[in-house]
Structures are given as C-alpha cells and as structure tokens.
Protein backbone atom coordinates (compact mmCIF):
# COMPACT_ATOMS: atom_id res chain seq x y z
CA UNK A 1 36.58 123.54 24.65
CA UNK A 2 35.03 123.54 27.79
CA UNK A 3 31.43 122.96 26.52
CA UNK A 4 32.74 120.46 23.97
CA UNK A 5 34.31 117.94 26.53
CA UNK A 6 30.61 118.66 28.56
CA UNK A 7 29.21 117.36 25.55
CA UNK A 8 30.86 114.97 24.89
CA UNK A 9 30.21 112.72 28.02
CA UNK A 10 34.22 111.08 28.27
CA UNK A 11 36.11 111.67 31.20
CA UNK A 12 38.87 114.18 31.69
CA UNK A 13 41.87 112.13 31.15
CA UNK A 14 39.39 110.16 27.82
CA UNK A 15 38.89 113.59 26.61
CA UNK A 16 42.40 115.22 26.59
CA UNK A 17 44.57 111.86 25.12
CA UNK A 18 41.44 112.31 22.30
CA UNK A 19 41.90 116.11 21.23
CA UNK A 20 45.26 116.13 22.01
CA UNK A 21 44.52 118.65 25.06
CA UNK A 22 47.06 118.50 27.85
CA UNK A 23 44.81 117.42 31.44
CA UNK A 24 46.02 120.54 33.42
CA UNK A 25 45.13 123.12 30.75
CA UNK A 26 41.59 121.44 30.68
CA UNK A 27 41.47 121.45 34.55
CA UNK A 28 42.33 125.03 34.08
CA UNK A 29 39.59 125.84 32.07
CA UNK A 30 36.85 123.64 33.38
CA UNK A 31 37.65 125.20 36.96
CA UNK A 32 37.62 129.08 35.46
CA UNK A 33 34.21 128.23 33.55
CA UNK A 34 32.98 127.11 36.84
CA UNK A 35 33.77 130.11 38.47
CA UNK A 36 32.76 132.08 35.85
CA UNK A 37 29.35 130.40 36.05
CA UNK A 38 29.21 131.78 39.50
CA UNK A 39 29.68 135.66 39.16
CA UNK A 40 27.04 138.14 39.56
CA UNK A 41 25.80 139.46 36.43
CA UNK A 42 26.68 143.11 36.25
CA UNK A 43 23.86 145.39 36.51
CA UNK A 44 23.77 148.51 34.15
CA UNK A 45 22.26 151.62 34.74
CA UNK A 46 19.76 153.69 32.37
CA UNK A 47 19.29 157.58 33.10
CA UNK A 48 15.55 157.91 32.98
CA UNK A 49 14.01 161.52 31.92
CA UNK A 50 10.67 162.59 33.76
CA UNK A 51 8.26 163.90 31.65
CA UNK A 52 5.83 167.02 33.41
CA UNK A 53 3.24 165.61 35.72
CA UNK A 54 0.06 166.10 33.53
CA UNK A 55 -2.68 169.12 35.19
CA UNK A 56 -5.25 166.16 35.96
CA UNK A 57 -4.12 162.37 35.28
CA UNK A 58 -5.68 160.70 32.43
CA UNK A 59 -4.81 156.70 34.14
CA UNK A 60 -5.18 155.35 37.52
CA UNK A 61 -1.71 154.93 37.44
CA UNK A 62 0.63 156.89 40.66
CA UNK A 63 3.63 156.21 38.69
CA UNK A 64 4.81 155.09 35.33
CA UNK A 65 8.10 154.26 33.96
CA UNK A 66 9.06 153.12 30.64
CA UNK A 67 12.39 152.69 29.34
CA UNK A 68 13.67 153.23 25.85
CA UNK A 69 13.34 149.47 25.13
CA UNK A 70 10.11 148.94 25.51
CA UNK A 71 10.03 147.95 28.97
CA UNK A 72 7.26 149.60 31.15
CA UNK A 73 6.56 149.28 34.53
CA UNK A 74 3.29 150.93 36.12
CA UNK A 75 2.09 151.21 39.84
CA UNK A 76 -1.29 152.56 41.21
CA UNK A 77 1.06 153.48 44.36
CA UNK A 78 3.80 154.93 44.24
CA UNK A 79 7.15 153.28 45.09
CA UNK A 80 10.59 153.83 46.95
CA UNK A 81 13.56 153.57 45.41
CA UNK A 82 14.22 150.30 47.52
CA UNK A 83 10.92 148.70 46.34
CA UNK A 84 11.51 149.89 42.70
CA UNK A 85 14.99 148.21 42.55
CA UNK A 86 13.82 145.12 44.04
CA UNK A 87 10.31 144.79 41.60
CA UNK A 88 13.10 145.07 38.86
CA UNK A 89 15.98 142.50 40.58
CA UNK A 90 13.22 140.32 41.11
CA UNK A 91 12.32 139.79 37.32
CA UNK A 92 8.52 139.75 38.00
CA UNK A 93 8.15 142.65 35.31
C-alpha cells in the first residue's frame, strides 16, 4: 500500500477517499515504512575455517580470506580485526 500511494503521486486524503483506505491507517503505515527505512541492516556472522599456513607461500599475499560465497578478500599485510571489519562495513570489497 505504502509504495502504491508513492506511486501514485495523489495526496493522502486523494489517495485514501480513492482505495477506500481510512487516512489514519495510511498515516500509520507511511510513518512505520519511514522508520523502517531508517533501521540498521542487521549484520550476520559467518564462522570462517583456517586452512594450515603452507611451509613456504606460493602468493605475495600476508593474508587471504574467502568465504563460501565466493567472496574473497586478500591483503599483502596483514590486518586487525578492527581494520578487517571496517574494509568489509565499508563495501570497498
């Protein structure tokens, strides 16, 4: 409902005598979309498994990770937790 009265470009009184939708119920429900607009998307965790440093490094890499989706992420220096979570709040990989 909510994104068919932003679609539709009438006011808020216009919209609810056309759909039959009382004017505090759409308040209600423009207001909680607008709020929900606002929240924080929740971040999920993923247990990552090490594998055995290799006996002499085949890359130039200091540290690789690579998730079971397909996302990878390598450094040539390695990183603190801190800078790791902020590389991946960031969005930049």
């Amino acid at each position: 409902m909510v994104e068919q009265f932003r679609q539709s470009g009438l006011t808020r009184a216009a919209f609810s005598r056309q759909y039959g939708v009382p004017l505090p119920t759409l308040g209600y429900w423009l207001t909680k979309a607008k709020h929900a607009r606002n929240l924080p998307v929740p971040m999920t965790f993923t247990e990552i498994k090490l594998a055995a440093p290799e006996a002499s490094p085949s890359n130039d890499w200091a540290m690789e990770i690579v998730a079971p989706f397909g996302l990878m992420i390598r450094c040539r220096e390695e990183l603190t937790v801190h800078d790791l979570v902020r590389l991946i709040r960031s969005g930049r990989c």
